[in-house]
Protein backbone atom coordinates (compact mmCIF):
# COMPACT_ATOMS: atom_id res chain seq x y z
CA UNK A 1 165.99 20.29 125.44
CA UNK A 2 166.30 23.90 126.79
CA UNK A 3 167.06 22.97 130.03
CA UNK A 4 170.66 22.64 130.62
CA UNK A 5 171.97 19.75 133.28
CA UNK A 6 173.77 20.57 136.28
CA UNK A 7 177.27 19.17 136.92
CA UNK A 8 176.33 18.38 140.72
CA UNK A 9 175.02 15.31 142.04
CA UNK A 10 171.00 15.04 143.11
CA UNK A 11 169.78 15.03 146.57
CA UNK A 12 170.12 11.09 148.24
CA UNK A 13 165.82 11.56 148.72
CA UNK A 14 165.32 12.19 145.55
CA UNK A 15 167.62 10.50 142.51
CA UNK A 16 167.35 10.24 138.99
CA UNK A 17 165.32 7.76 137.70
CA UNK A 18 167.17 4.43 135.63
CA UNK A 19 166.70 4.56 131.59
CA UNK A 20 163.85 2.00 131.25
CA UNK A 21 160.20 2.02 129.46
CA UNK A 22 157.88 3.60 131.21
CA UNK A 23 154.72 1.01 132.72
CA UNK A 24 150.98 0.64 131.08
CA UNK A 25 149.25 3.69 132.60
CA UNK A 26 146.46 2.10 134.98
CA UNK A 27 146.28 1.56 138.28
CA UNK A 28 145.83 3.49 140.91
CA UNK A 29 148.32 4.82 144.06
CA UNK A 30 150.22 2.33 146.00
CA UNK A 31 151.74 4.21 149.29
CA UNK A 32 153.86 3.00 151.84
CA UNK A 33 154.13 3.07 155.79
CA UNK A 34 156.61 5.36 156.17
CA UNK A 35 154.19 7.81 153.71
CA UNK A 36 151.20 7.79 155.94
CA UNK A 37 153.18 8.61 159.03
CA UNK A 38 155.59 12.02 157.34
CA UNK A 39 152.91 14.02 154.85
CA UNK A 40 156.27 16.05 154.26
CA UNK A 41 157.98 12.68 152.94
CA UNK A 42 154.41 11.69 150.87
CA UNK A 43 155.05 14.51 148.73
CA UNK A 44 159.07 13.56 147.75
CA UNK A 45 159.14 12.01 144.62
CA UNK A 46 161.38 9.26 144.08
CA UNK A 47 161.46 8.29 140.06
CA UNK A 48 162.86 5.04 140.65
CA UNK A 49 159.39 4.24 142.37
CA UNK A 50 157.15 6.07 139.45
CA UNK A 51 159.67 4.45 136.58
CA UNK A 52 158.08 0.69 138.07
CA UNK A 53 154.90 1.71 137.93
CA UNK A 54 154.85 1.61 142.25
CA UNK A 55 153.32 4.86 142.85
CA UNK A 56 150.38 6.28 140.40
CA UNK A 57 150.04 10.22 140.87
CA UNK A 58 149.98 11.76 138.63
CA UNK A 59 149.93 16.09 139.52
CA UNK A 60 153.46 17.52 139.83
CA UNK A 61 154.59 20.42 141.36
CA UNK A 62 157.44 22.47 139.24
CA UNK A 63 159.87 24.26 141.88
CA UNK A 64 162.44 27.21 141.80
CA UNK A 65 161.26 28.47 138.02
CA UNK A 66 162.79 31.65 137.40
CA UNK A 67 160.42 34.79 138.76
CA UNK A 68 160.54 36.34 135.27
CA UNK A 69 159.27 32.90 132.77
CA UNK A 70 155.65 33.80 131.83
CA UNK A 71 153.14 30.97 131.18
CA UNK A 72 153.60 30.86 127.68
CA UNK A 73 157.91 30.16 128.45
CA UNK A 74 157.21 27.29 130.18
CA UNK A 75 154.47 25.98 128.21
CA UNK A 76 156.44 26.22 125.41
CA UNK A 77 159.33 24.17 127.43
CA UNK A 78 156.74 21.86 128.29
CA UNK A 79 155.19 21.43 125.11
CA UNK A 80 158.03 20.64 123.00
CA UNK A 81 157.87 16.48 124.34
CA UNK A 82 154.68 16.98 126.28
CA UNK A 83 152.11 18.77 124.34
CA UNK A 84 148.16 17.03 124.83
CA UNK A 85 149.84 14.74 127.55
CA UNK A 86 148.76 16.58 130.48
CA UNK A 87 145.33 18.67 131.43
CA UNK A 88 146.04 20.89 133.88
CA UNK A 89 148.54 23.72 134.41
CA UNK A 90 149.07 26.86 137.05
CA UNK A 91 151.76 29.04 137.54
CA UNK A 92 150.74 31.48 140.35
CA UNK A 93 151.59 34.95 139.61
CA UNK A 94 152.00 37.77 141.53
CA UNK A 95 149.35 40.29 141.14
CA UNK A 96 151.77 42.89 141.90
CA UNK A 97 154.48 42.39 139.97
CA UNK A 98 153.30 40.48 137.51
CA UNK A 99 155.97 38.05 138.15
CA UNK A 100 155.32 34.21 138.47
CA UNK A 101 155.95 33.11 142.37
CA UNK A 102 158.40 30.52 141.33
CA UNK A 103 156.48 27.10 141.04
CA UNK A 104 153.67 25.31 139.20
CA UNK A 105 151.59 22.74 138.96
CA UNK A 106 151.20 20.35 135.87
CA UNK A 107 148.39 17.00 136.12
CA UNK A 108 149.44 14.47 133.51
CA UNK A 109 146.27 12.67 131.76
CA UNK A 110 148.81 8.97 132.47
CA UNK A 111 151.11 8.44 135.15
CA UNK A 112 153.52 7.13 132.23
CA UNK A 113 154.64 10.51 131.41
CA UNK A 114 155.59 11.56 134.53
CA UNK A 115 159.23 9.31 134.61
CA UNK A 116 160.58 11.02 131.58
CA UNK A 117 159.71 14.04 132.28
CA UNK A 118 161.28 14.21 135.29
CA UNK A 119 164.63 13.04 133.65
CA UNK A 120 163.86 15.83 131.35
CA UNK A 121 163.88 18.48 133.57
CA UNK A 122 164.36 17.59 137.27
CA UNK A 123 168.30 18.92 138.59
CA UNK A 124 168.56 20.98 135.85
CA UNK A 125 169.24 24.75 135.12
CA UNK A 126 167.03 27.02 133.17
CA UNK A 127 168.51 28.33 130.37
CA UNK A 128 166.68 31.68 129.89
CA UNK A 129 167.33 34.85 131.70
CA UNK A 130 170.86 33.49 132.55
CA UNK A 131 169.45 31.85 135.72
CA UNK A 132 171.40 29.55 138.31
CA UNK A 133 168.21 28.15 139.66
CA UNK A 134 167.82 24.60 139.31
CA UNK A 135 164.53 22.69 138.48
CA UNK A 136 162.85 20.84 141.63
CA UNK A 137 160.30 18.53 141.28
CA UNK A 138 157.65 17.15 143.87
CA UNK A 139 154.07 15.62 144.18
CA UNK A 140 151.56 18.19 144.18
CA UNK A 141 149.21 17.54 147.39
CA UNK A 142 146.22 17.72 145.79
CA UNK A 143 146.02 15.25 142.77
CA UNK A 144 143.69 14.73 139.42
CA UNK A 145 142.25 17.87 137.48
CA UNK A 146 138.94 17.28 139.35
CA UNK A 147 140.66 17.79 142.78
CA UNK A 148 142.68 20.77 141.76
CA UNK A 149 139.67 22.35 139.81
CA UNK A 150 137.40 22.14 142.98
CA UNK A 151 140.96 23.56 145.39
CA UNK A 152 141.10 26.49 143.39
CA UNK A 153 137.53 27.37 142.11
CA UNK A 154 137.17 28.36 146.35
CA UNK A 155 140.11 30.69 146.28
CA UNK A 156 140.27 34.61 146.01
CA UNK A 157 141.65 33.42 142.44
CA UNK A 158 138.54 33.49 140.60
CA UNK A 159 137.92 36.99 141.55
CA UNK A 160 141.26 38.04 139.27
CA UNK A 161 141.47 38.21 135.07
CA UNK A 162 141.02 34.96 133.57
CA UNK A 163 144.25 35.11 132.30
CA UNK A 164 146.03 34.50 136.12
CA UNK A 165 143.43 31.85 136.18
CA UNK A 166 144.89 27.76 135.81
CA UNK A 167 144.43 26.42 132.43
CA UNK A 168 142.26 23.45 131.73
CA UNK A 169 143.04 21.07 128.90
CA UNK A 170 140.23 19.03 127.05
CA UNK A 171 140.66 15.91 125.33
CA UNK A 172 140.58 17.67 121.86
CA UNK A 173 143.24 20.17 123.03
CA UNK A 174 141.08 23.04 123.50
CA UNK A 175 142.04 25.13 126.45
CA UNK A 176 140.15 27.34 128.94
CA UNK A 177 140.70 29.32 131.56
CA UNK A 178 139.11 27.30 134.92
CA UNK A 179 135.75 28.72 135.44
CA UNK A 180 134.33 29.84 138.86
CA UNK A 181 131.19 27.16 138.84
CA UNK A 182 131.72 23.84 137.08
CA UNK A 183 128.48 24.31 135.33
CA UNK A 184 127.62 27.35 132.59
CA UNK A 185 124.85 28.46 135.36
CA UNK A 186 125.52 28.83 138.83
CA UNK A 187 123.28 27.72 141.42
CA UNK A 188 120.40 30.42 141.89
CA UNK A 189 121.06 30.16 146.04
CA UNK A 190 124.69 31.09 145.30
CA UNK A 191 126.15 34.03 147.91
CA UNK A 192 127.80 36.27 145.46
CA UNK A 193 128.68 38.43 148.07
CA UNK A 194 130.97 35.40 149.84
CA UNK A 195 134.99 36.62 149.76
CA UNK A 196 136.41 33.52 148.59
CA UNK A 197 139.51 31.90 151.10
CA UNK A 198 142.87 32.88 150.06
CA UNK A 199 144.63 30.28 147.52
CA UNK A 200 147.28 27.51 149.21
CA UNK A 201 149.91 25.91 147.94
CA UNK A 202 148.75 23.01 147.10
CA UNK A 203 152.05 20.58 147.88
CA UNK A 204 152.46 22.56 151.02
């Protein structure tokens, strides 16, 4: 791996998963009482729950990245255990700097992935650029490609390059920027002249 683990133990709310197959992927989520009532606490993932197959999302959000990995450095992280297993990816960039903003957001095709990836790279350090930050991982609060696709096609987003744009996997592994319609021809009514609302984090 090129992630490199931290000597430190993980936060009580959030501890590493136990080594043990990951479940069938079906089903769908299963949340609990204590979920409904904190929105903060639905979004804390615990891997012990996603290693038994007890909670079914399946759209992560990737915290504390270093500001100067570009897509293709993480994707190439990603990709060398993960690559065709997920089919949607952001990191948010800032248009300014051109740095990334320090998280991103990865949907898994099968809930089965997500319990060893997390032992892969949650609580540990990044090796590149000699950075102390340390991997974080959480839900995402909006879940499924279909979900994320609709979040972020309303967001000032589209009006930037494609290439700032999220990437959309298909099931032969061709990828594409997301596009601002989810049809090749927009409706004819369509306000063109409508400023978009401002992107938001999505696991906020």
């Amino acid at each position: 791996l090129l992630l490199k683990k931290v000597a430190m133990s993980p936060p009580a709310a959030v501890m590493m998963p136990m080594a043990m197959a990951a479940p069938p992927c079906a089903g769908g989520l299963v949340m609990g009482k204590e979920d409904r009532k904190d929105p903060k606490m639905h979004l804390v993932l615990d891997p012990d729950r996603v290693a038994l197959g007890m909670d079914r999302r399946t759209t992560l959000m990737i915290r504390n990245i270093p500001n100067k990995y570009t897509q293709r450095n993480l994707l190439d992280l990603i990709d060398s255990k993960y690559r065709g297993a997920y089919d949607f990816f952001y990191l948010p960039i800032d248009f300014k700097n051109k740095c990334n903003l320090g998280y991103a957001f990865l949907n898994f095709k099968e809930q089965c992935h997500l319990a060893p990836f997390i032992r892969d790279f949650a609580h540990k350090r990044w090796e590149k650029f000699n950075s102390e930050k340390v991997c974080v991982i959480t839900y995402a609060r909006i879940q499924g490609q279909s979900a994320l696709m609709n979040h972020f096609r309303s967001s000032r987003l589209m009006l930037k390059h494609e290439k700032y744009r999220p990437l959309i996997f298909s099931e032969g592994g061709k990828v594409e920027g997301l596009t601002s319609s989810p049809s090749p021809d927009p409706p004819a009514d369509a306000d063109a002249s409508r400023t978009p609302s401002p992107p938001r984090d999505a696991a906020a």
